[in-house]
N, C-alpha and C. Protein backbone atom coordinates (compact mmCIF):
# COMPACT_ATOMS: atom_id res chain seq x y z
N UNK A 1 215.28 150.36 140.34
CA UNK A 1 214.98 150.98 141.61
C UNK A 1 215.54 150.10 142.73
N UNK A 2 215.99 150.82 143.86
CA UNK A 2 216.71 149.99 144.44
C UNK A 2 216.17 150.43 145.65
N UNK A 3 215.71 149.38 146.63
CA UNK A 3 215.15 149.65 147.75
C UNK A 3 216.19 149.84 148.86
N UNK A 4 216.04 150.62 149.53
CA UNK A 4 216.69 150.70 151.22
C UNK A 4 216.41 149.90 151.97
N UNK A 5 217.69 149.12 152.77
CA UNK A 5 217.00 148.26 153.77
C UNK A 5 217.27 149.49 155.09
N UNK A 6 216.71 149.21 156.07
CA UNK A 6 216.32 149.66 157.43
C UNK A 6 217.01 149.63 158.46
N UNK A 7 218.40 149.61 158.98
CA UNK A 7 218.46 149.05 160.22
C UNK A 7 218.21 149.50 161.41
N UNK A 8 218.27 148.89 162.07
CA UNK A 8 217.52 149.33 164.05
C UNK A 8 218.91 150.01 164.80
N UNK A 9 218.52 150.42 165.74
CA UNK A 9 219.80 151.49 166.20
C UNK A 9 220.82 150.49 166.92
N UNK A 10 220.30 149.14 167.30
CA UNK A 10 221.10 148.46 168.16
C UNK A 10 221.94 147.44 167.00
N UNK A 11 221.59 147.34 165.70
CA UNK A 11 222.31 146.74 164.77
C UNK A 11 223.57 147.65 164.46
N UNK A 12 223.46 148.84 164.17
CA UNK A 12 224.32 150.14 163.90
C UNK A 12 224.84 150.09 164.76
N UNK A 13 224.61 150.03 165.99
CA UNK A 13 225.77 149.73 167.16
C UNK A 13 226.75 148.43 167.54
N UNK A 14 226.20 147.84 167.11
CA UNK A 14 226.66 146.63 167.36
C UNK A 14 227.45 146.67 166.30
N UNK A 15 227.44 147.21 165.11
CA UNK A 15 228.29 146.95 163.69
C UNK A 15 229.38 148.30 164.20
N UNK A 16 229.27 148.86 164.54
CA UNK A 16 229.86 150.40 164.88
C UNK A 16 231.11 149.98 166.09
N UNK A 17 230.35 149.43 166.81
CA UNK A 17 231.58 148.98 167.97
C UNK A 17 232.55 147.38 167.66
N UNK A 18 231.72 146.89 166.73
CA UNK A 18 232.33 145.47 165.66
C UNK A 18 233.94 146.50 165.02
N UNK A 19 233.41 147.29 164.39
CA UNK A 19 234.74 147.94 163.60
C UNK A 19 235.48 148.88 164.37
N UNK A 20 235.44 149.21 165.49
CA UNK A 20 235.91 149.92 166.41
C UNK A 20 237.27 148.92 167.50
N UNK A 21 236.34 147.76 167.47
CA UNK A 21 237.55 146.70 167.98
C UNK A 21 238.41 146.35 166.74
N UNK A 22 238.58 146.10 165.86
CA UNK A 22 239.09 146.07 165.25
C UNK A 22 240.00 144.60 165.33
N UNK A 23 238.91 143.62 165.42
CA UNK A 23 239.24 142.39 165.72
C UNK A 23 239.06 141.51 164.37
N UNK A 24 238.10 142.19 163.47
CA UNK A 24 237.64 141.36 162.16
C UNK A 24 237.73 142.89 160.86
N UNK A 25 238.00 142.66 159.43
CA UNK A 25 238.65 143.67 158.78
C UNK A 25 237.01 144.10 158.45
N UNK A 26 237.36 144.90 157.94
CA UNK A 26 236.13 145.97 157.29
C UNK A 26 235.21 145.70 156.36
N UNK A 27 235.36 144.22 155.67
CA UNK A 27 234.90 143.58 154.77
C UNK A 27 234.24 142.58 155.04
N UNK A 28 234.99 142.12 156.18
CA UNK A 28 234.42 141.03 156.85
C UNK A 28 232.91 141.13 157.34
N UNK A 29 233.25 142.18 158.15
CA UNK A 29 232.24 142.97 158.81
C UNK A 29 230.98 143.23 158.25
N UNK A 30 231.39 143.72 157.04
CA UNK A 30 230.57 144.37 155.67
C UNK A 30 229.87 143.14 155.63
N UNK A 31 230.05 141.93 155.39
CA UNK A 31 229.70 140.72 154.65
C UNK A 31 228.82 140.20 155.99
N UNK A 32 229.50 140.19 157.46
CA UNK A 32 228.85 139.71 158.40
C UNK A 32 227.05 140.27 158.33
N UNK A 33 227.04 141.78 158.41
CA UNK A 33 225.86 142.41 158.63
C UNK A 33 225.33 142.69 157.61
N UNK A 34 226.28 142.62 156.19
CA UNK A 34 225.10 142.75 155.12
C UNK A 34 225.27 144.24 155.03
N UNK A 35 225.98 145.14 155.22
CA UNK A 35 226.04 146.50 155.18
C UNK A 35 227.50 146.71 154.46
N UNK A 36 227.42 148.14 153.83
CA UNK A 36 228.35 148.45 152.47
C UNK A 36 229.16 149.30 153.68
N UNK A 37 230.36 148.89 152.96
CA UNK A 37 232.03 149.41 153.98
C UNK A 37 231.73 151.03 153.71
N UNK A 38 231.32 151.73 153.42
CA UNK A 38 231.01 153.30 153.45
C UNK A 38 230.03 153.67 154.78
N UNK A 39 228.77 152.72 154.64
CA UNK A 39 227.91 152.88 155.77
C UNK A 39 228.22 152.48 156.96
N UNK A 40 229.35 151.52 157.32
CA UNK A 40 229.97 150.56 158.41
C UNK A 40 230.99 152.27 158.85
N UNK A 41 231.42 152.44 157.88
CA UNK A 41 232.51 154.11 158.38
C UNK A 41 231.53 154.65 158.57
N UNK A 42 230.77 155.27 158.24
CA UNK A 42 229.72 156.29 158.80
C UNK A 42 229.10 155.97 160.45
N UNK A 43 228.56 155.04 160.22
CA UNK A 43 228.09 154.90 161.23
C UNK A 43 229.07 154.47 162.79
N UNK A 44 230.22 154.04 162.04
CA UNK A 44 231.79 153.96 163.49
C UNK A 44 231.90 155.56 163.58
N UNK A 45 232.16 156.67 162.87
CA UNK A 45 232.18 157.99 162.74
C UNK A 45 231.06 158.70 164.10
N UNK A 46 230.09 158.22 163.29
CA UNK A 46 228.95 159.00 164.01
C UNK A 46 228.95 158.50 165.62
N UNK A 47 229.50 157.16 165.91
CA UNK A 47 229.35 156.60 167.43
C UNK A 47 230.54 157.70 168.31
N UNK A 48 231.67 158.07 167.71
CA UNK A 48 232.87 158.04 168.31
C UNK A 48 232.46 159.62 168.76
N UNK A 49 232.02 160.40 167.47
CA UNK A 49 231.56 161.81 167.60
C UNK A 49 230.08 162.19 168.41
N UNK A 50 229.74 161.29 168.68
CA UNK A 50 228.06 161.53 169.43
C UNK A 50 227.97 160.40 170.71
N UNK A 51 228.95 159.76 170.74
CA UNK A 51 229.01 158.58 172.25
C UNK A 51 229.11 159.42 172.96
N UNK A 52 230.33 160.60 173.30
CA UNK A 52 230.09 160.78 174.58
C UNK A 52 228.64 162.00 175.04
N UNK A 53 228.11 161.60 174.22
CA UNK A 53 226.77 162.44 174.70
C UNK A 53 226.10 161.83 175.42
N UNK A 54 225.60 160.53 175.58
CA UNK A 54 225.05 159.56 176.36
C UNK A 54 225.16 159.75 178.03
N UNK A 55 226.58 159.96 177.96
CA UNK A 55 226.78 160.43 179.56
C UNK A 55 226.91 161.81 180.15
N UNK A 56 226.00 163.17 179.20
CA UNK A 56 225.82 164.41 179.74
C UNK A 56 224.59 164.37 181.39
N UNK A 57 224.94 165.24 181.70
CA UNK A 57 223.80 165.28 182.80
C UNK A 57 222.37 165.96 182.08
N UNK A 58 221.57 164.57 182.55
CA UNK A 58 220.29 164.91 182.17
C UNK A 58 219.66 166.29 182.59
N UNK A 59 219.85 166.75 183.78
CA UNK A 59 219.23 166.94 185.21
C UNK A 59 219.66 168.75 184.51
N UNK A 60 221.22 169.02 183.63
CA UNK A 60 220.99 170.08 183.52
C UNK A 60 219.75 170.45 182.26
N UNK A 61 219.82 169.62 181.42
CA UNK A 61 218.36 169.83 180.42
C UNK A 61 217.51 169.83 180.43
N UNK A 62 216.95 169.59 181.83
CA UNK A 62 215.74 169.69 182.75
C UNK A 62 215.48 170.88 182.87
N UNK A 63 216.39 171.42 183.90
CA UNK A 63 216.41 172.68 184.33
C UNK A 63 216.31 173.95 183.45
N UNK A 64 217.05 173.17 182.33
CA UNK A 64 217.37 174.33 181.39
C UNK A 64 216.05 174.63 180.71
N UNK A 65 215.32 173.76 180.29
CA UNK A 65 214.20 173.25 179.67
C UNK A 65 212.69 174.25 180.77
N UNK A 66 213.26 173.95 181.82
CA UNK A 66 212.12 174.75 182.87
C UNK A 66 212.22 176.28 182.88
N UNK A 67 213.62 176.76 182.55
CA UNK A 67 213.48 178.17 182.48
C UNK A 67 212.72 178.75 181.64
N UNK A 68 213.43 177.96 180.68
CA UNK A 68 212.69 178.22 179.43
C UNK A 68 211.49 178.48 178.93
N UNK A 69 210.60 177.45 179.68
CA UNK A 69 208.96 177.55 179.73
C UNK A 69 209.05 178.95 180.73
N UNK A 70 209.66 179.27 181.98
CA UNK A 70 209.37 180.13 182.48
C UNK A 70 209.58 181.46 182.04
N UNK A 71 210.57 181.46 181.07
CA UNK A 71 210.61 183.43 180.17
C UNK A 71 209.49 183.63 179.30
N UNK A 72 209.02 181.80 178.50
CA UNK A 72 208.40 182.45 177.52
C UNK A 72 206.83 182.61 177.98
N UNK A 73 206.15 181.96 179.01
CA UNK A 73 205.23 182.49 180.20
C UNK A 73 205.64 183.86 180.33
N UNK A 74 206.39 184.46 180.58
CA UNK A 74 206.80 185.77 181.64
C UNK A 74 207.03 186.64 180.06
N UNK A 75 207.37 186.42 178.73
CA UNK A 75 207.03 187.02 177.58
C UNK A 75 205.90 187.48 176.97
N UNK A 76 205.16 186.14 177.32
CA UNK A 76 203.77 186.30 176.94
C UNK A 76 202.65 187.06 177.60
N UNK A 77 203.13 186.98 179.45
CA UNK A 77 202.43 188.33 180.21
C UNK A 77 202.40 189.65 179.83
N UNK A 78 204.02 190.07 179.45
CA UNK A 78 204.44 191.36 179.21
C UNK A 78 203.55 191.37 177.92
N UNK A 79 203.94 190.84 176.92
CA UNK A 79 203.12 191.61 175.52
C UNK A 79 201.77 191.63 175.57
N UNK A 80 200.90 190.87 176.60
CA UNK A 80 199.59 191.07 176.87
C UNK A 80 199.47 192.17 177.67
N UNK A 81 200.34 192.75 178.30
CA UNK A 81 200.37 193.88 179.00
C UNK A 81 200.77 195.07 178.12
N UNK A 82 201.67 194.94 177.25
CA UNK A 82 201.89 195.84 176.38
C UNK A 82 200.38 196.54 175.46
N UNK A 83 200.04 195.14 174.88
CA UNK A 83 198.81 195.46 174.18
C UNK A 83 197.90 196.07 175.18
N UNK A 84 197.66 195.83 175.97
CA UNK A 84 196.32 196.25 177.08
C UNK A 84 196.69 197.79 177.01
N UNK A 85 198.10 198.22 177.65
CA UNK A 85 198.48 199.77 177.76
C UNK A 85 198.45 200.49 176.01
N UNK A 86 198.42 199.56 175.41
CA UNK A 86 198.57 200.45 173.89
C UNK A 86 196.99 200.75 173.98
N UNK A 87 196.12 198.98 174.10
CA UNK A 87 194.58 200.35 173.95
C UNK A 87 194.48 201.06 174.78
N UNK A 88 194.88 201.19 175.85
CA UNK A 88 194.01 202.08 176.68
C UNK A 88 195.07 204.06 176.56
N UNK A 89 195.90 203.30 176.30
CA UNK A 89 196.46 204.65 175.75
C UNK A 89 195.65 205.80 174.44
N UNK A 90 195.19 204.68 173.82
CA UNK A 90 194.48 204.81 172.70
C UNK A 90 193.10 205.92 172.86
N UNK A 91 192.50 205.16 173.51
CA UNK A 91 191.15 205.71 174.04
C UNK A 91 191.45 207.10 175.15
C-alpha cells in the first residue's frame, strides 16, 4: 500500500513555475521537491491552462451571482402563485 503524500497549493506553484522557467531539467526538479516528473507536467499544465483565470473580474461574478438569487426569488413567487390559483380554481 502506498500512501499519498499531500502537497499545499503554494508548493505546486512554486514547482509549476520552477519548470516553466526552465532554468533546472525536469529531474532535477523532480528530485528537488520530491515529486514524480508526470505530476511536475501536470501540475505546469494545469497553471498555464487555469493562470489566466486569476485575473477575471471579480465584480462580474458578483453581479452575476445577484441576478441569480434574484430569478430564483422571482421563480419561487410565481409557482406559489401558480399553486394558490390552481386551488382556488379548484374550489
Amino acid at each position: 500500500m502506498t500512501i499519498r503524500k499531500q502537497h499545499g497549493k503554494q508548493t505546486k506553484f512554486n514547482a509549476a513555475i520552477d519548470l516553466i522557467k526552465n532554468e533546472e531539467t525536469i529531474a532535477t526538479l523532480s528530485q528537488k521537491y520530491g515529486i514524480h516528473q508526470s505530476i511536475l507536467q501536470r501540475w505546469k499544465s494545469m497553471l498555464l491552462k487555469e493562470g489566466p483565470t486569476i485575473f477575471e473580474d471579480r465584480r462580474r461574478k458578483k453581479e452575476s451571482s445577484e441576478k441569480v438569487d434574484n430569478y430564483e426569488r422571482k421563480i419561487g413567487e410565481l409557482i406559489m402563485e401558480v399553486d394558490f390559483l390552481k386551488k382556488a380554481l379548484v374550489q
